[in-house]
PDB file of N, CA and C in Angstrom:
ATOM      1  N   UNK A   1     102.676  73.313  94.443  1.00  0.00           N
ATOM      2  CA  UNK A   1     102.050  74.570  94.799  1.00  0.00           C
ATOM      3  C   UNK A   1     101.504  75.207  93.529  1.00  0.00           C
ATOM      4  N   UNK A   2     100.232  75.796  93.492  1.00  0.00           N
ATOM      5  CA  UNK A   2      99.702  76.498  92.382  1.00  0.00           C
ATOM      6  C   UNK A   2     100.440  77.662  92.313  1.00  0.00           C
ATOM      7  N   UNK A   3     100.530  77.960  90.944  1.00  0.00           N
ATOM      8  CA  UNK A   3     101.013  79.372  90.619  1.00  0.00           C
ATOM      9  C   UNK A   3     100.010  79.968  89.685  1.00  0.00           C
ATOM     10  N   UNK A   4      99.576  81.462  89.966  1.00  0.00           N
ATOM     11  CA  UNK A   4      99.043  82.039  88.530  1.00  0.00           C
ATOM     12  C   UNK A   4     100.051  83.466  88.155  1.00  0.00           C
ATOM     13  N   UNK A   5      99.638  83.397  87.188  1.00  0.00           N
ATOM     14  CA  UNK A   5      99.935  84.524  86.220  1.00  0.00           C
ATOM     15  C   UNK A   5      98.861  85.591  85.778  1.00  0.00           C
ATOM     16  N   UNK A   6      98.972  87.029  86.394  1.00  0.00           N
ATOM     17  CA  UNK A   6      97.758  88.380  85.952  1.00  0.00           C
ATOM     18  C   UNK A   6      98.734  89.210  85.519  1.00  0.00           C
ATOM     19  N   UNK A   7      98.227  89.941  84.190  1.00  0.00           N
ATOM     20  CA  UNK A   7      98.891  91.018  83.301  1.00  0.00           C
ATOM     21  C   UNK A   7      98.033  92.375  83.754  1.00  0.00           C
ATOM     22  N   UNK A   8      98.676  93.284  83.522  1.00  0.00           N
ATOM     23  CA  UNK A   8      97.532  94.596  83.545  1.00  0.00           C
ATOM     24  C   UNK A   8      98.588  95.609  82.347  1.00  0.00           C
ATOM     25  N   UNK A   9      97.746  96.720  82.035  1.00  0.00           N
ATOM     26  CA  UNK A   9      98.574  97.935  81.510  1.00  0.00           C
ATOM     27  C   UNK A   9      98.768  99.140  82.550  1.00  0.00           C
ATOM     28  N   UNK A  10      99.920  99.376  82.465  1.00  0.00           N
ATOM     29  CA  UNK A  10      99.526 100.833  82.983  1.00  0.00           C
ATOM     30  C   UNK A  10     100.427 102.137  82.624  1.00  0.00           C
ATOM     31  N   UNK A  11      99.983 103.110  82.425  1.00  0.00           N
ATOM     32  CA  UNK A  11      99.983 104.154  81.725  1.00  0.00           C
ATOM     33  C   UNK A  11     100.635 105.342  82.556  1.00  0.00           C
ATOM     34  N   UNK A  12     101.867 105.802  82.110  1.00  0.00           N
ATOM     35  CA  UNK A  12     102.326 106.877  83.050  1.00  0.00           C
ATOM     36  C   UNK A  12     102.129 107.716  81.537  1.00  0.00           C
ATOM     37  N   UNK A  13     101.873 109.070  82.478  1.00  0.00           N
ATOM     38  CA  UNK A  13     101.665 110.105  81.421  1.00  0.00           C
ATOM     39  C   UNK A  13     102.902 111.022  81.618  1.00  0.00           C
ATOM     40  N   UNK A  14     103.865 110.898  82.457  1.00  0.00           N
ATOM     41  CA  UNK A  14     104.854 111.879  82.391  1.00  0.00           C
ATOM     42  C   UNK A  14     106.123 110.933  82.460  1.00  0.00           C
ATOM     43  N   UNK A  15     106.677 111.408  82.070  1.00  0.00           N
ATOM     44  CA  UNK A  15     108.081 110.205  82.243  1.00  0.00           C
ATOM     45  C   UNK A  15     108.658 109.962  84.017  1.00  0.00           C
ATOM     46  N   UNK A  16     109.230 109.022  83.888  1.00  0.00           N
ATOM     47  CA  UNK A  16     109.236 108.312  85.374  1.00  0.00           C
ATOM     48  C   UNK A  16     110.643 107.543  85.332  1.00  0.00           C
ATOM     49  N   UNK A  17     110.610 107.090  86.468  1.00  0.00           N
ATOM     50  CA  UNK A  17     111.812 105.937  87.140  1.00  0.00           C
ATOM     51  C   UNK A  17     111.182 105.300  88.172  1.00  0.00           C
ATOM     52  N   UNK A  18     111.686 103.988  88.109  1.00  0.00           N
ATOM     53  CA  UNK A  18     111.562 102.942  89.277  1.00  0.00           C
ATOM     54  C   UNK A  18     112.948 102.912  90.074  1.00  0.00           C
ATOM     55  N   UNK A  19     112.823 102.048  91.382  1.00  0.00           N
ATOM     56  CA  UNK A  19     113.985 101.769  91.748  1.00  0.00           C
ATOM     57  C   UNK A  19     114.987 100.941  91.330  1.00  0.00           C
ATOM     58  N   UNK A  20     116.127 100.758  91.041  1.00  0.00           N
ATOM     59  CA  UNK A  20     116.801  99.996  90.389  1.00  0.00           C
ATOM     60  C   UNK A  20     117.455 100.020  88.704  1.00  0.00           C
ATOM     61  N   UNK A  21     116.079 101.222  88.280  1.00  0.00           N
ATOM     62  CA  UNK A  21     116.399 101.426  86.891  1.00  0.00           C
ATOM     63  C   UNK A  21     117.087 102.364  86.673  1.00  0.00           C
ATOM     64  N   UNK A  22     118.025 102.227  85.378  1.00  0.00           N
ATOM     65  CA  UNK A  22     119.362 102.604  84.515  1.00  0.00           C
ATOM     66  C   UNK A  22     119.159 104.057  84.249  1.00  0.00           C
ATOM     67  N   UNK A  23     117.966 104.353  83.943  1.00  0.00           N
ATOM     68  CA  UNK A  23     117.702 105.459  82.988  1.00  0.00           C
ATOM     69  C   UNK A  23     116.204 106.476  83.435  1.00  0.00           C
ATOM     70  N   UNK A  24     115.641 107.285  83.055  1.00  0.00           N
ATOM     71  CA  UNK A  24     114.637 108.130  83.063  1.00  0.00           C
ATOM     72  C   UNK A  24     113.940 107.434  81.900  1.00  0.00           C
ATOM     73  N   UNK A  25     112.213 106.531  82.337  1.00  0.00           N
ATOM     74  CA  UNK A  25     111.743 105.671  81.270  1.00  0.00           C
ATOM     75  C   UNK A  25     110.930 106.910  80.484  1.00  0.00           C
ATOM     76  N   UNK A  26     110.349 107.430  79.140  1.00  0.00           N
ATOM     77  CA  UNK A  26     109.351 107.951  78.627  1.00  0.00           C
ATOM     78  C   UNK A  26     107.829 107.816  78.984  1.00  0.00           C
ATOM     79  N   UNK A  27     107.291 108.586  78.833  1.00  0.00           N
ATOM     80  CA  UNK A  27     105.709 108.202  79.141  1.00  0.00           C
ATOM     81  C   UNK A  27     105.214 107.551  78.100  1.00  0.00           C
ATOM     82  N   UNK A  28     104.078 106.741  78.766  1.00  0.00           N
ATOM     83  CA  UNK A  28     103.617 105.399  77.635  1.00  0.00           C
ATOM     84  C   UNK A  28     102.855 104.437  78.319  1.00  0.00           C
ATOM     85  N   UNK A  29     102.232 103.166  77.680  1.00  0.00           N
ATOM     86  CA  UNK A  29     101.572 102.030  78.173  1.00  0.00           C
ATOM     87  C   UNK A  29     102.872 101.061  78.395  1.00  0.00           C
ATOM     88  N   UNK A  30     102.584 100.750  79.656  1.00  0.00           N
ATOM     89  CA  UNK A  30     103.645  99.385  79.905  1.00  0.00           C
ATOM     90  C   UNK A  30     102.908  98.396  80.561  1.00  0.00           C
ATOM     91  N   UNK A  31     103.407  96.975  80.123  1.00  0.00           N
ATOM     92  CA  UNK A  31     102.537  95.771  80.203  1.00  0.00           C
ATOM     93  C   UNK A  31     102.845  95.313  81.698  1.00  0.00           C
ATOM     94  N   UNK A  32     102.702  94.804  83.038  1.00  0.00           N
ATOM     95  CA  UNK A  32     103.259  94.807  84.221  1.00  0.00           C
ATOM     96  C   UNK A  32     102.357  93.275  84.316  1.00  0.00           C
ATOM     97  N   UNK A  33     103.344  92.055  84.535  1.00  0.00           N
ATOM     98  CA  UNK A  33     102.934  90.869  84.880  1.00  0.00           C
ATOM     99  C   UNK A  33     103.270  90.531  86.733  1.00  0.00           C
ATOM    100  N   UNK A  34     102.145  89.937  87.361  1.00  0.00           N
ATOM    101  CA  UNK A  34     102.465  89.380  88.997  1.00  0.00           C
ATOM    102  C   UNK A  34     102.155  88.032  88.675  1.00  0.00           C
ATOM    103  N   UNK A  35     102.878  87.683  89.288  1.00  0.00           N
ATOM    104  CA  UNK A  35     103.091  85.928  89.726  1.00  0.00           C
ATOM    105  C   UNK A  35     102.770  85.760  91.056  1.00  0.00           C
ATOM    106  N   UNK A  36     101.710  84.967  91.420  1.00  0.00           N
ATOM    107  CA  UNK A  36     101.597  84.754  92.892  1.00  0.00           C
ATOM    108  C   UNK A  36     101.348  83.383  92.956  1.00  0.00           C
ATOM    109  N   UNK A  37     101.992  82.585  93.920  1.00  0.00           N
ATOM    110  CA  UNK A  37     101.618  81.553  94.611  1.00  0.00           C
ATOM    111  C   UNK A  37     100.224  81.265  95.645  1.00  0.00           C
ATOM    112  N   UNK A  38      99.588  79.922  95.532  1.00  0.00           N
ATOM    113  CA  UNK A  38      98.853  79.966  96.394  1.00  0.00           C
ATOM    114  C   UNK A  38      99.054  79.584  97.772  1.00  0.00           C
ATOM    115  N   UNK A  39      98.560  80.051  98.711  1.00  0.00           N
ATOM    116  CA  UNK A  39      98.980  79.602 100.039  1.00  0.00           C
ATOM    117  C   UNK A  39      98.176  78.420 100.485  1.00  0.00           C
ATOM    118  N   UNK A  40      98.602  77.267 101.109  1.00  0.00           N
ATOM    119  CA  UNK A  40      97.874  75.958 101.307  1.00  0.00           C
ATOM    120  C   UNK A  40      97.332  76.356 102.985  1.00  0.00           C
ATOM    121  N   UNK A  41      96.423  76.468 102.811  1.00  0.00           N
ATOM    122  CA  UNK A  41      95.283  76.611 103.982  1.00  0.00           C
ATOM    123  C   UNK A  41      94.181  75.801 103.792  1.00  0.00           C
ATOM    124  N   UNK A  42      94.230  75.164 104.353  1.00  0.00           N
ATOM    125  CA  UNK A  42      92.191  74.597 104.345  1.00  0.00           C
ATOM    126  C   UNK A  42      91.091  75.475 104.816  1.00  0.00           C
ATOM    127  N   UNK A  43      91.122  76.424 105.122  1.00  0.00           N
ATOM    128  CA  UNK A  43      90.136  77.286 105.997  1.00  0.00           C
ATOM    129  C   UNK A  43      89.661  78.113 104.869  1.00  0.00           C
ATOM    130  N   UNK A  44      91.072  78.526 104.018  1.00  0.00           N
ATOM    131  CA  UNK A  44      90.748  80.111 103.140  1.00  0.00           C
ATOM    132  C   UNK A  44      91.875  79.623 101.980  1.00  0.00           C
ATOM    133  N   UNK A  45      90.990  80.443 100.963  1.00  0.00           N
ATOM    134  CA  UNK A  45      92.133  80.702  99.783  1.00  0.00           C
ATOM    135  C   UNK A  45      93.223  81.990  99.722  1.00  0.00           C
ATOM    136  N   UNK A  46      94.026  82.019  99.611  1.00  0.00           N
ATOM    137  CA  UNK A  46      94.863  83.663  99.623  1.00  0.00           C
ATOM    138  C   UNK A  46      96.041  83.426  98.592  1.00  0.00           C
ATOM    139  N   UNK A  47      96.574  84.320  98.283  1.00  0.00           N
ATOM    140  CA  UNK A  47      97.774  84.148  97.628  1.00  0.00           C
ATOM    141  C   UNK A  47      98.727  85.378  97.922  1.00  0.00           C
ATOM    142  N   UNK A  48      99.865  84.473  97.394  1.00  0.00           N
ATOM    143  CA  UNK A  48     100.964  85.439  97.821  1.00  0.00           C
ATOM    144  C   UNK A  48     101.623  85.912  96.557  1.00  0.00           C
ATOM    145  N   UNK A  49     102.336  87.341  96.509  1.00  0.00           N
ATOM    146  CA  UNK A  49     103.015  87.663  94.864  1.00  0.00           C
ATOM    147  C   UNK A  49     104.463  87.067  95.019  1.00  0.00           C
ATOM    148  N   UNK A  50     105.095  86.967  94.339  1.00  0.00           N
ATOM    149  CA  UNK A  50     106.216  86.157  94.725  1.00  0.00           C
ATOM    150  C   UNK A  50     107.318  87.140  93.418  1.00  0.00           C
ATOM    151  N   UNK A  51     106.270  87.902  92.236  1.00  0.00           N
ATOM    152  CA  UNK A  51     106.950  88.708  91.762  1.00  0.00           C
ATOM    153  C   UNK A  51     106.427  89.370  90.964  1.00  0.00           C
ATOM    154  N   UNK A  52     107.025  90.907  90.200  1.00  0.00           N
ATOM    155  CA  UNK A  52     106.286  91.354  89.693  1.00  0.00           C
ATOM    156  C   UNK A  52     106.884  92.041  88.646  1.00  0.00           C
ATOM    157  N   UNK A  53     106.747  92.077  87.258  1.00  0.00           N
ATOM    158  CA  UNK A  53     107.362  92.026  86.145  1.00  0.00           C
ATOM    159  C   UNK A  53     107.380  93.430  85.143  1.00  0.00           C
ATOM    160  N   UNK A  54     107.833  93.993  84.659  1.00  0.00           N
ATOM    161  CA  UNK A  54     107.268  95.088  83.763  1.00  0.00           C
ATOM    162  C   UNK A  54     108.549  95.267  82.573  1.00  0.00           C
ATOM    163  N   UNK A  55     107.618  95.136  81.405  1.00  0.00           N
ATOM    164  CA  UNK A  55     108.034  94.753  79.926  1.00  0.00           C
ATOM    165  C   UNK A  55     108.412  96.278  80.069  1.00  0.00           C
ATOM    166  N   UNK A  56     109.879  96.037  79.323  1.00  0.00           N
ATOM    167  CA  UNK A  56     110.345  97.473  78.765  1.00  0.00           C
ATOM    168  C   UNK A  56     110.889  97.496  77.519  1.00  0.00           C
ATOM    169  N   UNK A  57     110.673  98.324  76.332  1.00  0.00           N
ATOM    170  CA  UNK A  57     110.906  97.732  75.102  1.00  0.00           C
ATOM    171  C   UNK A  57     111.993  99.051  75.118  1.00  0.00           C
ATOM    172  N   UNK A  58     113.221  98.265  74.381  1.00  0.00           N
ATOM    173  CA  UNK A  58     114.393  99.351  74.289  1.00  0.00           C
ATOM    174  C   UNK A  58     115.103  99.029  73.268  1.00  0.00           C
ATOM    175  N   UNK A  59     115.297  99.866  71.907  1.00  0.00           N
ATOM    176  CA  UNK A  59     116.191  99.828  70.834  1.00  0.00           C
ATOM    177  C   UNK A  59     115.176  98.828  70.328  1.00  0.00           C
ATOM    178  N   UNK A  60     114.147  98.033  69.956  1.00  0.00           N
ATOM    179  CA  UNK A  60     113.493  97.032  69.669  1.00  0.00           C
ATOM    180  C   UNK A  60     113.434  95.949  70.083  1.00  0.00           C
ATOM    181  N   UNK A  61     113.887  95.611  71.300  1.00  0.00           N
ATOM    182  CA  UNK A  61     114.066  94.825  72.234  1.00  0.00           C
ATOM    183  C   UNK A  61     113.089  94.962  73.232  1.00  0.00           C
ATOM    184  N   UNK A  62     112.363  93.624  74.093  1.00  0.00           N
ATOM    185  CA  UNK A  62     112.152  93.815  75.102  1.00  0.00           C
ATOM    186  C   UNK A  62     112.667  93.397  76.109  1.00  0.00           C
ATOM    187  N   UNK A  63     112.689  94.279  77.027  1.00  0.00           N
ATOM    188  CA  UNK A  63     113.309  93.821  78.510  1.00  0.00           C
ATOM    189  C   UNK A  63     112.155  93.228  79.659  1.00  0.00           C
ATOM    190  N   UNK A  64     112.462  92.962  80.449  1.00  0.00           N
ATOM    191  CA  UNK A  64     111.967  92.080  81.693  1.00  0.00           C
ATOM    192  C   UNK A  64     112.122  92.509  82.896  1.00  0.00           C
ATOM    193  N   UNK A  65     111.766  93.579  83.419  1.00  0.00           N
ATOM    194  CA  UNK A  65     112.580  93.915  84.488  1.00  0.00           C
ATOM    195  C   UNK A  65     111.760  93.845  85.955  1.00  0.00           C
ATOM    196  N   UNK A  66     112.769  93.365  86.649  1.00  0.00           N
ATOM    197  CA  UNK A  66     111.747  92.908  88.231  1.00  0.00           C
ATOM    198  C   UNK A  66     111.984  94.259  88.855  1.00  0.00           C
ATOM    199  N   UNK A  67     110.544  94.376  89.041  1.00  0.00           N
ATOM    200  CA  UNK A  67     110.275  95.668  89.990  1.00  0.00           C
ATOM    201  C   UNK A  67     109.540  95.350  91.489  1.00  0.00           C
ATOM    202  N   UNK A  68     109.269  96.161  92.356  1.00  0.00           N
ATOM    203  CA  UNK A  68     108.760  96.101  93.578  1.00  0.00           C
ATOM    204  C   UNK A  68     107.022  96.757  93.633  1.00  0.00           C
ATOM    205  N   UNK A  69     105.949  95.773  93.943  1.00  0.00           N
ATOM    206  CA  UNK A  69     105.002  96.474  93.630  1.00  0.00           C
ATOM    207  C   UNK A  69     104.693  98.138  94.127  1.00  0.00           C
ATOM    208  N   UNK A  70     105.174  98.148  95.040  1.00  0.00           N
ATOM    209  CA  UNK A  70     105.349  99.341  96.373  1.00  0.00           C
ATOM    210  C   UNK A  70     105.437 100.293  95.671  1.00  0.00           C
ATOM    211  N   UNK A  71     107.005 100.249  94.530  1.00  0.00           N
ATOM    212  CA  UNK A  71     107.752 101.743  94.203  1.00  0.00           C
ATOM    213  C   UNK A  71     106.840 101.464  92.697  1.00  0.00           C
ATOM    214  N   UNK A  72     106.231 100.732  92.236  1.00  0.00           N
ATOM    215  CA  UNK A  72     104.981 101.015  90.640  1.00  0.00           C
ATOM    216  C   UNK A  72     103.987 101.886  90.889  1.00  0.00           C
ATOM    217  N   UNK A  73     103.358 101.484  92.802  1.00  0.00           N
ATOM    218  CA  UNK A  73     102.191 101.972  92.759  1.00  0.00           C
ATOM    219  C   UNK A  73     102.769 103.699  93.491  1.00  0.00           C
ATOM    220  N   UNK A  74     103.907 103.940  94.058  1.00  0.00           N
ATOM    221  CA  UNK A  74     104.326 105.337  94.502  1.00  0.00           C
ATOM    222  C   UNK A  74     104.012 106.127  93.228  1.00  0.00           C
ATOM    223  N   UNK A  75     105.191 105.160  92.400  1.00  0.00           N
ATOM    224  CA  UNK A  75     105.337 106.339  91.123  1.00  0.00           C
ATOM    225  C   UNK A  75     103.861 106.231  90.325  1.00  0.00           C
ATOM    226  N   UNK A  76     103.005 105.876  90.168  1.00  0.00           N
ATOM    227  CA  UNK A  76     101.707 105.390  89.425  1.00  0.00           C
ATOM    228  C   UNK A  76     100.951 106.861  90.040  1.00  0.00           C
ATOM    229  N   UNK A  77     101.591 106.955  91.686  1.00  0.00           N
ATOM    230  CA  UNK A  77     100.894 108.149  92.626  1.00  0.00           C
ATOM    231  C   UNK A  77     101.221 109.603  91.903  1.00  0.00           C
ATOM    232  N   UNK A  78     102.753 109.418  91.986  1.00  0.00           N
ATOM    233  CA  UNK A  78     103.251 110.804  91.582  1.00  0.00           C
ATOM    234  C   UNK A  78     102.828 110.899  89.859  1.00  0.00           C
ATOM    235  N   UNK A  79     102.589 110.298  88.875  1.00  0.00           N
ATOM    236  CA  UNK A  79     102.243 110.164  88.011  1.00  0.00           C
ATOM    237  C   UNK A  79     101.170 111.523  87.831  1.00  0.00           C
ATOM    238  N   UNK A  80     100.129 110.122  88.914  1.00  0.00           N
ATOM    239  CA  UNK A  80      98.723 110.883  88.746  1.00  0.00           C
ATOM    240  C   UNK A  80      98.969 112.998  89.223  1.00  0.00           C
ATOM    241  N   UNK A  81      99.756 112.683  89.686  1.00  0.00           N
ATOM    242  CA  UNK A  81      99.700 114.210  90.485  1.00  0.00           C
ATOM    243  C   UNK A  81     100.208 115.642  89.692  1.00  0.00           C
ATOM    244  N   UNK A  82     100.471 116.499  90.685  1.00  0.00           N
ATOM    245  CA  UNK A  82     101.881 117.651  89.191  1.00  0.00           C
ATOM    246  C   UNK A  82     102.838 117.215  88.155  1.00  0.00           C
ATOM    247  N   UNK A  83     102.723 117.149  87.814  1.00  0.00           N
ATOM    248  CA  UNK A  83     104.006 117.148  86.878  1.00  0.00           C
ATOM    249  C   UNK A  83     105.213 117.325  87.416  1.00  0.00           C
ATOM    250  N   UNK A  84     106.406 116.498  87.954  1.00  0.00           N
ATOM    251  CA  UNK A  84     107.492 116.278  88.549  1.00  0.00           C
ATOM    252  C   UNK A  84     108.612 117.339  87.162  1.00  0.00           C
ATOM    253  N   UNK A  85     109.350 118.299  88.041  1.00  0.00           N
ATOM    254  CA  UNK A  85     110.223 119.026  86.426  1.00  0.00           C
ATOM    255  C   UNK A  85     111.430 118.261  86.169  1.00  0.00           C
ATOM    256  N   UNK A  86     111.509 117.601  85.385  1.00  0.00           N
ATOM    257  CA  UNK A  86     112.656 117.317  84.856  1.00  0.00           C
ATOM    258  C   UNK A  86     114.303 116.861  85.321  1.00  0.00           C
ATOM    259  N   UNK A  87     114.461 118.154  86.539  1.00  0.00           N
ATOM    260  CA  UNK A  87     115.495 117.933  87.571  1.00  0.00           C
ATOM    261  C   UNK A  87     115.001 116.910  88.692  1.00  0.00           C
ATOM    262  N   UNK A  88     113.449 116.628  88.924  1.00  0.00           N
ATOM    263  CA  UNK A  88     113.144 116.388  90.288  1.00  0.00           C
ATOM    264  C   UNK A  88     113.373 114.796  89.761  1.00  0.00           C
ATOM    265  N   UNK A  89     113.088 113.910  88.141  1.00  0.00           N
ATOM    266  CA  UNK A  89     112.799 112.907  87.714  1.00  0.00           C
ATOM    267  C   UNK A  89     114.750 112.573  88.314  1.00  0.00           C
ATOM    268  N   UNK A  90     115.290 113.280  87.433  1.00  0.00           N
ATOM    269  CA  UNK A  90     117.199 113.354  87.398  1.00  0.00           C
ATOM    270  C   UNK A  90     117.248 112.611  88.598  1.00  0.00           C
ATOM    271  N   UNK A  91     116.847 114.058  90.086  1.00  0.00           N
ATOM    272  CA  UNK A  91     117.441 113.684  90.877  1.00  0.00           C
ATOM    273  C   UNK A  91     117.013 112.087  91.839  1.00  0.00           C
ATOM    274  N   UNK A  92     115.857 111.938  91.464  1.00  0.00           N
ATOM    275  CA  UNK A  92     115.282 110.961  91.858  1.00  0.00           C
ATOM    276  C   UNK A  92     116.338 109.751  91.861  1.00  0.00           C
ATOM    277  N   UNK A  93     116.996 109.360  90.162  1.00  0.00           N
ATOM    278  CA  UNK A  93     117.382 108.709  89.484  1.00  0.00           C
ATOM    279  C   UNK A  93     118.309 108.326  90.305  1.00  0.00           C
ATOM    280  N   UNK A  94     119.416 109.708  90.083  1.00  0.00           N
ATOM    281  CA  UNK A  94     120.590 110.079  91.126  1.00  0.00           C
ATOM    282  C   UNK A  94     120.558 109.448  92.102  1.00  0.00           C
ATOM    283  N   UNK A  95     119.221 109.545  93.088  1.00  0.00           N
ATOM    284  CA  UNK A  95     119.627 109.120  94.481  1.00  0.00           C
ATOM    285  C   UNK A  95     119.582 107.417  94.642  1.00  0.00           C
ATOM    286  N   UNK A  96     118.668 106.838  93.166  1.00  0.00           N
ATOM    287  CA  UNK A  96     118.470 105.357  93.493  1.00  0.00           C
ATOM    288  C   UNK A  96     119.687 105.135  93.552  1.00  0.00           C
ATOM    289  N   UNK A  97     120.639 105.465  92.260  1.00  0.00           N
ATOM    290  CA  UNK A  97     122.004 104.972  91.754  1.00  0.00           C
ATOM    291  C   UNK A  97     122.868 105.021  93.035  1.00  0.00           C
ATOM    292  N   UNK A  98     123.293 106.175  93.866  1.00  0.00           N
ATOM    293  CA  UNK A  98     123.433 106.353  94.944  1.00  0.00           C
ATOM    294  C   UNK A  98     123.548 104.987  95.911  1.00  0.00           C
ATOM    295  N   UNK A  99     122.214 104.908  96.367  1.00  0.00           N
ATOM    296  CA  UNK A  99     121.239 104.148  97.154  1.00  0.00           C
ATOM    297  C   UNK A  99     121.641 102.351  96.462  1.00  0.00           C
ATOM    298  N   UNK A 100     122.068 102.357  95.868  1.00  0.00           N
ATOM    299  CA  UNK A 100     122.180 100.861  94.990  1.00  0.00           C
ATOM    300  C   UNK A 100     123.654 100.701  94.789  1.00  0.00           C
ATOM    301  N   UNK A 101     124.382 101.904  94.634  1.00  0.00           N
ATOM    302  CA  UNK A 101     125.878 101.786  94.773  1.00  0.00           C
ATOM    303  C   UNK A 101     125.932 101.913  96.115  1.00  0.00           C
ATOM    304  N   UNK A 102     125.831 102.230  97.383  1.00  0.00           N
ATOM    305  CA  UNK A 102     126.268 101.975  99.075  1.00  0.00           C
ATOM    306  C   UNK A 102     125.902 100.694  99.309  1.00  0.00           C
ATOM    307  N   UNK A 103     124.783  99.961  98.634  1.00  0.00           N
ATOM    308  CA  UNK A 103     124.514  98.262  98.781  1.00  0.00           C
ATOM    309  C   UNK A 103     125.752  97.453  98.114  1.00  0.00           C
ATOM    310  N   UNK A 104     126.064  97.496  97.167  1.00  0.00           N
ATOM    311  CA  UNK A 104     127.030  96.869  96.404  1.00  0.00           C
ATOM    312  C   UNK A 104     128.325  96.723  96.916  1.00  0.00           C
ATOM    313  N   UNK A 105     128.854  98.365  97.336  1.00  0.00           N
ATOM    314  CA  UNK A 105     129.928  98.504  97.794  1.00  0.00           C
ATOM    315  C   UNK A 105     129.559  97.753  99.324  1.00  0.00           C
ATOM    316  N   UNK A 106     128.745  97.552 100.711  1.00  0.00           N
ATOM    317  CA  UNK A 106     128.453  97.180 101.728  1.00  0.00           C
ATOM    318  C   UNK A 106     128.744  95.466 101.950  1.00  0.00           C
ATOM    319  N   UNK A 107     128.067  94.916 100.272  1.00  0.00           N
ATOM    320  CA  UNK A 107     128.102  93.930 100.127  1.00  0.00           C
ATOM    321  C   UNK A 107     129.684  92.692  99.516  1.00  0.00           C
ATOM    322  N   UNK A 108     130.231  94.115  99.082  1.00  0.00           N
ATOM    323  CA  UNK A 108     131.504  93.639  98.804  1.00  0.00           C
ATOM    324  C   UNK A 108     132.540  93.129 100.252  1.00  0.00           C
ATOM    325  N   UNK A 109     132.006  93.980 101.204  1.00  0.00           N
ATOM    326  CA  UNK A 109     132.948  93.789 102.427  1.00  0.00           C
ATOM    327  C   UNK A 109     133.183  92.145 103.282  1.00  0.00           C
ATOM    328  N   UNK A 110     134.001  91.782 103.033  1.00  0.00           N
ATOM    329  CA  UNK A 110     134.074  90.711 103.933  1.00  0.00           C
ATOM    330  C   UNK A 110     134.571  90.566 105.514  1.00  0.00           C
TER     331      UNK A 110
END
């Protein structure tokens, strides 16, 4: 099966969070890689993403972290918009952690 690889930048101007992430990220350029497979059709070409990547550089390190295109392009939304204050970024955070600890604990149950 073919695979490609597309990079883009993209630029939040106010500080943000994704789902899944640790912390409240700074505003800045971040590098965001998709991987998509091609789909075997004879009729048409299409492809599918299979994943989607965004470089996070921390302490001089970079990280790798798999994100969901869905919650890049929400927050990419709220970005563009007011200015979110400070508590609203927190609570955001709050509720993933939340939201990611009731999976864990759900998943522990046998």
């Amino acid at each position: 099966m073919t695979t490609r690889m597309t990079s883009k930048t993209v630029v939040f101007q106010h500080p943000f969070v994704l789902f899944g992430f640790e912390q409240i990220e700074p505003a800045g350029s971040y590098i965001v890689e998709t991987e998509e497979e091609q789909i075997e059709d004879a009729s048409v070409s299409a492809w599918r993403r299979t994943a989607t990547i965004m470089h996070m550089n921390r302490g001089g390190a970079t990280e790798y972290l798999r994100i969901e295109a869905a919650d890049l392009t929400k927050a990419l939304a709220r970005d563009a918009g007011q200015q979110e204050s400070p508590e609203t970024t927190q609570a955001r955070l709050d509720s993933e952690r939340r939201s990611r600890n009731a999976r864990l604990v759900r998943r522990k149950k046998f």
